[in-house]
Protein backbone atom coordinates (compact mmCIF):
# COMPACT_ATOMS: atom_id res chain seq x y z
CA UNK A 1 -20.91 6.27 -8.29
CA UNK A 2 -18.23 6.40 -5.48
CA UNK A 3 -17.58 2.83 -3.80
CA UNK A 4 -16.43 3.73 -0.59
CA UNK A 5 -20.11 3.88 1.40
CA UNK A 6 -21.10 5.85 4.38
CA UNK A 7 -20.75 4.83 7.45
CA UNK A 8 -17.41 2.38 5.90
CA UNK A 9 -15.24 -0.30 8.56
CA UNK A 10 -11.36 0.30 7.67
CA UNK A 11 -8.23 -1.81 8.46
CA UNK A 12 -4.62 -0.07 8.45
CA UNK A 13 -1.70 -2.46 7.64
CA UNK A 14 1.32 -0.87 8.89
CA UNK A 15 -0.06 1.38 11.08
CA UNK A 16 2.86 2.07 13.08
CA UNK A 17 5.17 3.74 10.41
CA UNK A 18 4.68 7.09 9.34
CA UNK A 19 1.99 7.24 6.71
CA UNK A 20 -0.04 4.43 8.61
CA UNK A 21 -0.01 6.41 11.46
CA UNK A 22 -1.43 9.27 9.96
CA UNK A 23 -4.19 7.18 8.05
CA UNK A 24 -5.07 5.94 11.56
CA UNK A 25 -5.14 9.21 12.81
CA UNK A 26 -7.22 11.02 10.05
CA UNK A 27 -9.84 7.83 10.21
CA UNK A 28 -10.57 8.17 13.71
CA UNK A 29 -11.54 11.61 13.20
CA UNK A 30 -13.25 11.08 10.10
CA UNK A 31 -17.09 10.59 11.54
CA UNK A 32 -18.19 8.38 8.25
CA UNK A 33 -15.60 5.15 9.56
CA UNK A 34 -17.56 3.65 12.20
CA UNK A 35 -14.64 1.25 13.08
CA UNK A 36 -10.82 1.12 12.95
CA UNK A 37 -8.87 -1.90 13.07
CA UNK A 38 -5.03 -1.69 12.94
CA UNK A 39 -2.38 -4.07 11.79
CA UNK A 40 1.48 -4.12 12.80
CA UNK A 41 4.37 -6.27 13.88
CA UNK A 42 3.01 -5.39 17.48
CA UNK A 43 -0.94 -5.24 17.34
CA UNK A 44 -2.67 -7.95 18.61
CA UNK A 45 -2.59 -9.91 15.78
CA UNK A 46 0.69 -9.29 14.01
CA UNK A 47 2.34 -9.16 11.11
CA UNK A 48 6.11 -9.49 9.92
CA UNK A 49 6.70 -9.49 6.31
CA UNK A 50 9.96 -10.89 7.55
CA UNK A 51 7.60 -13.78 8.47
CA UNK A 52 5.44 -14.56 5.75
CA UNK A 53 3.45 -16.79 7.19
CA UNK A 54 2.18 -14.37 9.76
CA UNK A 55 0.19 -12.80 7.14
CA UNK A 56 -2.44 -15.96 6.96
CA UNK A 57 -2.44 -16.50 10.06
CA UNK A 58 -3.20 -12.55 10.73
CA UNK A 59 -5.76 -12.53 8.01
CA UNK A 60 -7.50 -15.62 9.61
CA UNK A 61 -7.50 -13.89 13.23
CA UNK A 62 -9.16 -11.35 11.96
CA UNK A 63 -11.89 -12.82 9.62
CA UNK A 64 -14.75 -12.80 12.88
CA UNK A 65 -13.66 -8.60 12.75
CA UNK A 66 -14.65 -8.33 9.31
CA UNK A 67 -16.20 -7.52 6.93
CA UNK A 68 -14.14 -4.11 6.12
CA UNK A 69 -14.97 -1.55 3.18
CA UNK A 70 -11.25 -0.04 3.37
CA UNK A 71 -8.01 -1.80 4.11
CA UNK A 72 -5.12 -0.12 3.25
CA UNK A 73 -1.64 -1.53 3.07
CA UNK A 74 1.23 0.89 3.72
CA UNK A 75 4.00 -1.43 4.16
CA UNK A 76 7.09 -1.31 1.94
CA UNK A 77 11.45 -0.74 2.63
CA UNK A 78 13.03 1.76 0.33
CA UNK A 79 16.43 1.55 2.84
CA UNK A 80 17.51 -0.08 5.93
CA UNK A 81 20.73 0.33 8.08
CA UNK A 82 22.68 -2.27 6.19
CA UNK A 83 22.36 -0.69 2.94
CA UNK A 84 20.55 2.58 0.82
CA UNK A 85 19.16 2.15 -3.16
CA UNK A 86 21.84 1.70 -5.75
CA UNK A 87 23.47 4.39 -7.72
CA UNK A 88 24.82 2.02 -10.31
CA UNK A 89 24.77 -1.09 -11.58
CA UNK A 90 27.81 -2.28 -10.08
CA UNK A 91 25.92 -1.61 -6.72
CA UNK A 92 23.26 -4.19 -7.00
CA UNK A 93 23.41 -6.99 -4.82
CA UNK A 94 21.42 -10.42 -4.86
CA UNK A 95 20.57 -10.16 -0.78
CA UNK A 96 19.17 -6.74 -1.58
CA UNK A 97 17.58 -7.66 -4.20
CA UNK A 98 15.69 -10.61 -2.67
CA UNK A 99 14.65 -8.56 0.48
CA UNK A 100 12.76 -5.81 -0.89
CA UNK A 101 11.47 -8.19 -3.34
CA UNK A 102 10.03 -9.66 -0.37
CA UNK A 103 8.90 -6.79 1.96
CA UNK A 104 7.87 -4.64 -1.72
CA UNK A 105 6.04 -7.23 -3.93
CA UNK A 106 5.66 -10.63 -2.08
CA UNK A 107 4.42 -9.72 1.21
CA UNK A 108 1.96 -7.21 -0.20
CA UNK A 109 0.69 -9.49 -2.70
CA UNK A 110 0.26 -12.31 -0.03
CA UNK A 111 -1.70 -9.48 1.85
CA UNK A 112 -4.13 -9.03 -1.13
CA UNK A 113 -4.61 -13.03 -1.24
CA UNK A 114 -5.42 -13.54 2.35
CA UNK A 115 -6.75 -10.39 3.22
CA UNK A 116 -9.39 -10.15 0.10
CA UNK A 117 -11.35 -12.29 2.27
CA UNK A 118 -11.79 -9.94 5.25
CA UNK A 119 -13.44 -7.50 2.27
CA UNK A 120 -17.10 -6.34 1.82
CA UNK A 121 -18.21 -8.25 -1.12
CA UNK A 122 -20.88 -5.68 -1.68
CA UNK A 123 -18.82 -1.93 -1.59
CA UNK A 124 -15.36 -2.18 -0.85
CA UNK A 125 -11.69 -1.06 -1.65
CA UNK A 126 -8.05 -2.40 -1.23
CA UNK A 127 -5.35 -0.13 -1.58
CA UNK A 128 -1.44 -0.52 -1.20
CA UNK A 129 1.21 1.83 -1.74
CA UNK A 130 3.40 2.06 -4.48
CA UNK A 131 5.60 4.42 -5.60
CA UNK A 132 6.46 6.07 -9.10
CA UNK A 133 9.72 4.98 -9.22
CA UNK A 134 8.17 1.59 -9.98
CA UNK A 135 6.63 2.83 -13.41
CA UNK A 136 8.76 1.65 -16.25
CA UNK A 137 7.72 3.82 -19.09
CA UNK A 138 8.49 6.60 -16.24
CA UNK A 139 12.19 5.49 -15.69
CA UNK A 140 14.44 8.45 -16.80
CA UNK A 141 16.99 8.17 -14.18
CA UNK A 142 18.26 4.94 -13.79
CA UNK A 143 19.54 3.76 -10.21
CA UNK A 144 17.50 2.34 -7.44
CA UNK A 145 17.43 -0.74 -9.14
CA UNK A 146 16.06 -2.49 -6.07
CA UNK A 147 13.22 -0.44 -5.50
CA UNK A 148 12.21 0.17 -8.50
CA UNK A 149 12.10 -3.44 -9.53
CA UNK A 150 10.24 -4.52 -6.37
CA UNK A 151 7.46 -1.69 -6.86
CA UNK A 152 7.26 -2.86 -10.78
CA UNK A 153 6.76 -6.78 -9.83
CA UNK A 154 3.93 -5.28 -7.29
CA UNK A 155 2.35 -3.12 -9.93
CA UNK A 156 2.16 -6.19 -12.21
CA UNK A 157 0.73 -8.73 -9.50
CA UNK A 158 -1.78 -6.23 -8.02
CA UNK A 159 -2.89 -5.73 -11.82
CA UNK A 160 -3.28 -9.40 -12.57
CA UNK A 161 -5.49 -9.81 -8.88
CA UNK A 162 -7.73 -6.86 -10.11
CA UNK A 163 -8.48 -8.75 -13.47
CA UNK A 164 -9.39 -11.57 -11.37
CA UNK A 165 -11.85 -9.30 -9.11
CA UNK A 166 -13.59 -8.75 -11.86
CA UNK A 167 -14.92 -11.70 -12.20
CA UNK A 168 -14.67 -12.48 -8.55
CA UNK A 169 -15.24 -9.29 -6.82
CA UNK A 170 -16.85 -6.83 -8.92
CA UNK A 171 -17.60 -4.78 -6.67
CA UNK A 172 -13.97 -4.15 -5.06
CA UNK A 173 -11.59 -1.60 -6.40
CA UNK A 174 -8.05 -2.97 -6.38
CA UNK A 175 -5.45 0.09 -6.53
CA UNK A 176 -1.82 1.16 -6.41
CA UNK A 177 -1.09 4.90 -4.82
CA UNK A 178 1.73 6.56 -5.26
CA UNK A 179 1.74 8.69 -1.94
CA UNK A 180 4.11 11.72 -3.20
CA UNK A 181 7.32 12.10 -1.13
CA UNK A 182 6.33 12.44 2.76
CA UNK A 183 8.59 12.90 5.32
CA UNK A 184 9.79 10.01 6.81
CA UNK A 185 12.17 8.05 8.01
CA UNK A 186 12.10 5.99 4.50
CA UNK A 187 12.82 9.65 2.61
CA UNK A 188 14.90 11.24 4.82
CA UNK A 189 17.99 10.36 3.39
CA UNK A 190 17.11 12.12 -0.15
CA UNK A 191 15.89 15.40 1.29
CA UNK A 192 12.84 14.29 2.74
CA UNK A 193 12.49 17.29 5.12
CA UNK A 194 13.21 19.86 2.37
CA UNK A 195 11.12 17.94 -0.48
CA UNK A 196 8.32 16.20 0.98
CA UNK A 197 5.19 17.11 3.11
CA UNK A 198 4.14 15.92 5.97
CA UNK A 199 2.55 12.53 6.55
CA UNK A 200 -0.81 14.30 7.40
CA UNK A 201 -1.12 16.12 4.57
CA UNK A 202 -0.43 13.01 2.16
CA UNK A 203 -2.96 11.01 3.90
CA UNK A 204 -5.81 13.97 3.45
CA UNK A 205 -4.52 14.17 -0.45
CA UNK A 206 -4.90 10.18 -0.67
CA UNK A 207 -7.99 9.96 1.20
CA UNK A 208 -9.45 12.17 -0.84
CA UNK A 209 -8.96 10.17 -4.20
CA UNK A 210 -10.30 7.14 -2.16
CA UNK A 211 -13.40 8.61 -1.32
CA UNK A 212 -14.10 9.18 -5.28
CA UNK A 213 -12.64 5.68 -6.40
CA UNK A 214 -15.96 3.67 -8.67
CA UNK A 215 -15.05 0.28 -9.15
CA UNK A 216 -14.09 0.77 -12.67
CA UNK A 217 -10.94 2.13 -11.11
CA UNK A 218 -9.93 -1.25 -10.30
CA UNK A 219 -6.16 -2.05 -11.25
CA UNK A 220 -5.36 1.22 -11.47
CA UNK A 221 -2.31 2.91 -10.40
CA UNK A 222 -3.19 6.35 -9.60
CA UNK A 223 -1.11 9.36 -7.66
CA UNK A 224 -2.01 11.16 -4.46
CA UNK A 225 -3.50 13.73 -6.39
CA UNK A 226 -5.94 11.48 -8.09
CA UNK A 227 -3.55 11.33 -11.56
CA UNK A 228 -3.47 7.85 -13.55
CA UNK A 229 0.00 6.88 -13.88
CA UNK A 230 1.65 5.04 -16.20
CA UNK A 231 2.63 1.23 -15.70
């Protein structure tokens, strides 16, 4: 049986960047989410995952908004203005390294501590975005050594929460998504524009595996279009 129930309260983290945005977008028009709460370096309560601590102190701002039966985390770096993913070994870099450690695996997986408690212990589902890159039975290519690493060290702390749920929480879903290449400003330096879809169109794809998650599910890593992917 799906988990996600009907009417469903949702929370957006990140919903100022590109996919956010669109999740917020296709939620408000959705008629079965009977609330929408967004989170961002700017909303009312924010959150910096340059500032870690913001994230308990968002979390516990929010608790008397709760409980929700969707949050969904769509935070993450691939690039910034100082520097773009490594070709080549000789490329990586310990600052790099550490930073999208933090804004890829630690800040997401502080997210899943704190925020867990704003969840409906009844029907509910947590979702953050990974990316494919971060499988390592996957990695053909090589490169991106950053990225790839920071999305693997997610996958493997998201997986080890979700064993805990079920104990915990068995009735929460815990899931990575790999949201496809959408144009954004995080893919368009690797053809973004020509390769990817838009942000809408992602979101509908996603939304649409969410809506048929069960809790068995739970530490899954699972595609756009609904595919299990390999860790």
């Amino acid at each position: 049986m799906a988990l996600l129930p009907n009417p469903f309260r949702a929370l957006v983290i990140g919903s100022s960047g590109t996919i956010g945005a669109a999740f917020v977008e296709l939620l408000k028009n959705n008629p079965s989410c009977s609330e929408l709460v967004e989170v961002h370096r700017h909303s009312e309560f924010p959150m910096n995952y340059e500032n870690l601590e913001s994230i308990k102190s968002c979390a516990a701002a929010l608790i008397p908004t709760g409980p929700f039966q969707l949050i969904i985390n769509t935070i993450g770096v691939l690039h910034t203005s100082k520097w773009m993913p490594e070709k080549r070994l000789d490329d990586l870099n310990a600052e790099q390294l550490e930073e999208l450690m933090k804004i890829n695996a630690i800040g997401p997986a502080l997210t899943i501590r704190y925020f867990s408690q704003l969840l409906d212990p009844n029907n509910s589902i947590m979702l953050t975005l990974s990316a494919k890159v971060g499988s390592i039975e996957d990695n053909r290519l090589g490169g991106w050594f950053s990225y790839r690493a920071s999305k693997a060290a997610l996958n493997m702390l998201l997986k080890t929460a979700a064993i805990e749920w079920a104990r915990t929480k068995p009735n929460t879903a815990l899931i990575a998504m790999h949201p496809g290449t959408v144009n954004s400003r995080l893919s368009k330096p690797f053809r973004g524009e020509q390769i990817g879809r838009p942000a809408k169109d992602a979101v509908t794809d996603m939304f649409r595996v969410i809506e048929n998650l069960k809790k068995e599910d739970s530490g899954s890593f699972i595609s756009y279009s609904g595919e299990k992917l390999p860790w």
